[in-house]
Protein backbone atom coordinates (compact mmCIF):
# COMPACT_ATOMS: atom_id res chain seq x y z
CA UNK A 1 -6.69 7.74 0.31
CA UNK A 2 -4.56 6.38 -2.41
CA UNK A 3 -6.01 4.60 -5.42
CA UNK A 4 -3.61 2.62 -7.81
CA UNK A 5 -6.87 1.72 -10.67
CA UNK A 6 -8.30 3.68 -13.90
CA UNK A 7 -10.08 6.41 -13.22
CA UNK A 8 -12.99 4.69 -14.95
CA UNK A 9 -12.86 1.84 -12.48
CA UNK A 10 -12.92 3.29 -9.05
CA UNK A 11 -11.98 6.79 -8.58
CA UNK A 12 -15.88 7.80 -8.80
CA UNK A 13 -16.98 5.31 -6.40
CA UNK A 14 -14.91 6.46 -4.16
CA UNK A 15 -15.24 9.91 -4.83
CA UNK A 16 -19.37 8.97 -4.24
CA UNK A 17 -18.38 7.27 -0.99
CA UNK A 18 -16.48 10.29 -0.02
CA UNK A 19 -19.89 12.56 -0.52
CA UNK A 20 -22.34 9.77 0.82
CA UNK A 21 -20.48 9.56 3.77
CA UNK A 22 -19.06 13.58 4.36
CA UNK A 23 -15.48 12.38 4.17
CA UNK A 24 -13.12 14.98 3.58
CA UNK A 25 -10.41 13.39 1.98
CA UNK A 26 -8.08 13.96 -1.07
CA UNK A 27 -8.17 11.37 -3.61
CA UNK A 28 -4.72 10.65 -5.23
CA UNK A 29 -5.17 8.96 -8.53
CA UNK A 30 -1.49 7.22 -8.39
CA UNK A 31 0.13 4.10 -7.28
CA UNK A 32 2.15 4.64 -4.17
CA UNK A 33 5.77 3.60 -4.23
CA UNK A 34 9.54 4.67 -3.11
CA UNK A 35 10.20 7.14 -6.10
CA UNK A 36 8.43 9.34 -8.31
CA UNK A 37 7.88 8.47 -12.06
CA UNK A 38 5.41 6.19 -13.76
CA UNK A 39 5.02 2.31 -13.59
CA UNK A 40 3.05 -0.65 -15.16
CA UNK A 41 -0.21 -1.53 -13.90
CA UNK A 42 -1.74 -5.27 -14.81
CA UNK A 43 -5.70 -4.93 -14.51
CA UNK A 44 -7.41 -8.36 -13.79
CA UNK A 45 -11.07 -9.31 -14.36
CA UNK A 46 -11.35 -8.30 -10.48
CA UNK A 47 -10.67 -4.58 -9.55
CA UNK A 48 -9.07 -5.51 -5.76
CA UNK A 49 -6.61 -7.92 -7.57
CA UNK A 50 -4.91 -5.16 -10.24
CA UNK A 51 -1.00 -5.13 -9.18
CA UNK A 52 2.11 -4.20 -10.55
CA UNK A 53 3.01 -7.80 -10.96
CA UNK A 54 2.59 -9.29 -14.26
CA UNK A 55 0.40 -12.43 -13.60
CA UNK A 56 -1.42 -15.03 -15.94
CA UNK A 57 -4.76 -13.45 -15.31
CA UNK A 58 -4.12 -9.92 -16.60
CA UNK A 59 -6.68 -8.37 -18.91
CA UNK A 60 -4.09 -5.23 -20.08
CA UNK A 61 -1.73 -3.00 -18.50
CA UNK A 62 -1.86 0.79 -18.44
CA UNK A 63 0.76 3.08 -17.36
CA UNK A 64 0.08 5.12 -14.18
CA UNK A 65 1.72 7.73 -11.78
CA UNK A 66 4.08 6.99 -8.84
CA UNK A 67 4.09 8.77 -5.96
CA UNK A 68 5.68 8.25 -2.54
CA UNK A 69 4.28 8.84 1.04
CA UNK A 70 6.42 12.13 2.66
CA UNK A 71 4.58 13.33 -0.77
CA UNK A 72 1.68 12.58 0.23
CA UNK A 73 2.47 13.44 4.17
CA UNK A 74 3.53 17.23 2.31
CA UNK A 75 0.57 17.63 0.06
CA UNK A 76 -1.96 16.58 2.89
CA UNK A 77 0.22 18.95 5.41
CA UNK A 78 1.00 15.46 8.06
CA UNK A 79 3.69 15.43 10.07
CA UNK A 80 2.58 11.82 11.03
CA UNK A 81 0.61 8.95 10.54
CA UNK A 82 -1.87 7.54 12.51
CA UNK A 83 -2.71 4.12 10.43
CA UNK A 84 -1.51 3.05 7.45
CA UNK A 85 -3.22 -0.04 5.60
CA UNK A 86 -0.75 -1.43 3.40
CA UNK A 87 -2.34 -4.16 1.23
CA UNK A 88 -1.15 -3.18 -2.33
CA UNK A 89 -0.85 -6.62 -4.10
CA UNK A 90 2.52 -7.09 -3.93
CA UNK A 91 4.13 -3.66 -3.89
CA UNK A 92 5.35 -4.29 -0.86
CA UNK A 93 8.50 -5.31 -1.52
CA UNK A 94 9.41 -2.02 -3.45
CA UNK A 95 7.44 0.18 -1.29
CA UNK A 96 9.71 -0.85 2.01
CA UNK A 97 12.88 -1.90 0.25
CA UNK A 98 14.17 2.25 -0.50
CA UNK A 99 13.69 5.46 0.71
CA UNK A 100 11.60 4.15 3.78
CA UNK A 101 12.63 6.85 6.60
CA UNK A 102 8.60 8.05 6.61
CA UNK A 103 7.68 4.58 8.50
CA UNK A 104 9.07 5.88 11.80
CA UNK A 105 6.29 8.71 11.63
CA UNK A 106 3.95 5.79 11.40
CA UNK A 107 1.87 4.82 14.71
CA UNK A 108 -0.32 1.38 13.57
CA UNK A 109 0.22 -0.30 10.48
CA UNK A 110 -2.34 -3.15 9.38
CA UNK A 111 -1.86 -4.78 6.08
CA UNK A 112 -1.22 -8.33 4.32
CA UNK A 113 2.08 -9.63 2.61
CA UNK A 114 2.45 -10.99 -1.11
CA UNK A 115 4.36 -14.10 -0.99
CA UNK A 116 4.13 -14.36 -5.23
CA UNK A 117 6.79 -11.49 -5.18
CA UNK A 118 9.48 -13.39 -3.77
CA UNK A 119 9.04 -11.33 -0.27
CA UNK A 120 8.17 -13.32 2.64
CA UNK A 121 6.72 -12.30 5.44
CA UNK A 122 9.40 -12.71 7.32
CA UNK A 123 11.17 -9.89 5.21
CA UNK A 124 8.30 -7.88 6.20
CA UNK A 125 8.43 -8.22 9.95
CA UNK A 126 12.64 -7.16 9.62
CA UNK A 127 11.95 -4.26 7.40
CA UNK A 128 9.37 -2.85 10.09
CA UNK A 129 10.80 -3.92 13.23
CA UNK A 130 13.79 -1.50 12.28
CA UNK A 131 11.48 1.29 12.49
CA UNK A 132 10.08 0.42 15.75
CA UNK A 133 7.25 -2.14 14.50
CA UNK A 134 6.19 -4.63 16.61
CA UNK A 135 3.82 -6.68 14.80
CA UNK A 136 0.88 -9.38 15.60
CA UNK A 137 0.11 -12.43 12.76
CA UNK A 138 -3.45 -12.19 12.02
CA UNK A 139 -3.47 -15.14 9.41
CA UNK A 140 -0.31 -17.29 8.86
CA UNK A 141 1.65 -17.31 5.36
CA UNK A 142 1.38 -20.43 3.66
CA UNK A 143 2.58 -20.92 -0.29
CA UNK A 144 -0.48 -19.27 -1.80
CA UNK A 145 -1.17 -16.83 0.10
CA UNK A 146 0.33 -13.97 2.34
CA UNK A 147 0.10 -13.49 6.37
CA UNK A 148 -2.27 -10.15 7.12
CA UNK A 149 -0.93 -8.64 10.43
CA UNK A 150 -1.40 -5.39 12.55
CA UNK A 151 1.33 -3.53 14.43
CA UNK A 152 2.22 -0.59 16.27
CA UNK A 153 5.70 1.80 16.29
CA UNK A 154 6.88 1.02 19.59
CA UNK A 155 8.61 4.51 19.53
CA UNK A 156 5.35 6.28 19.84
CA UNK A 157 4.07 6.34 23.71
């Protein structure tokens, strides 16, 4: 589980869902992105809408870790992943633009787009259909908002 908030925001509910429920999981406090280092984080009034995007409603910005997935894949010992849910606000873009090689060891991806970062869905479908995706519109993309889809790696039987 990757969390890209303040530790004071929602790292211990999740860590309480994670005990509630007897998930085992590791909780990475860290945005997720294509390299390592640190990045800008804009917190809104509403805890789901925090991105790395500046936007008008904004509240303040912290700095927070960057880590990338085959880091994650090595800490948790993966050689694979079964789903990935990519809905992170517009980090999209970045995320699948560099170093993306770690998508073919992806079976099912589910997710939304983020048309207010200049990457349409469109993009989105290209980027993953070279690694195998073939992908089903949930909800269209209009000029607001993004499409949410769901897709599997064709190269996996």
């Amino acid at each position: 589980m990757l969390v890209s908030n303040l530790r004071h925001r929602n790292v211990p509910l999740l860590q309480k869902v994670f005990a509630l429920n007897g998930i085992k999981g590791q909780v990475f406090e860290a945005a997720i992105g294509p390299e390592t280092g640190e990045i800008d984080l804009y917190l809104s009034d509403h805890p789901d809408c925090d991105t790395i995007e500046p936007t008008a409603d904004a509240r303040s910005v912290v700095r927070v870790p960057v880590i990338t997935v085959p880091q994650v894949m090595e800490k948790m010992g993966w050689t694979s992943i079964d789903l990935l849910k990519m809905d992170i606000e517009g980090g999209e873009k970045a995320l699948l633009s560099g170093n993306n090689s770690w998508l073919a060891k992806v079976r099912f991806i589910v997710g939304e787009s983020h048309v207010h970062v200049g990457y349409s869905y469109a993009q989105l479908r290209e980027q993953l259909a070279a690694f195998g995706f073939e992908l089903e519109t949930l909800s269209m993309e209009s000029k607001e908002y993004g499409a949410t889809f769901r897709g599997r790696n064709a190269q996996f039987s």
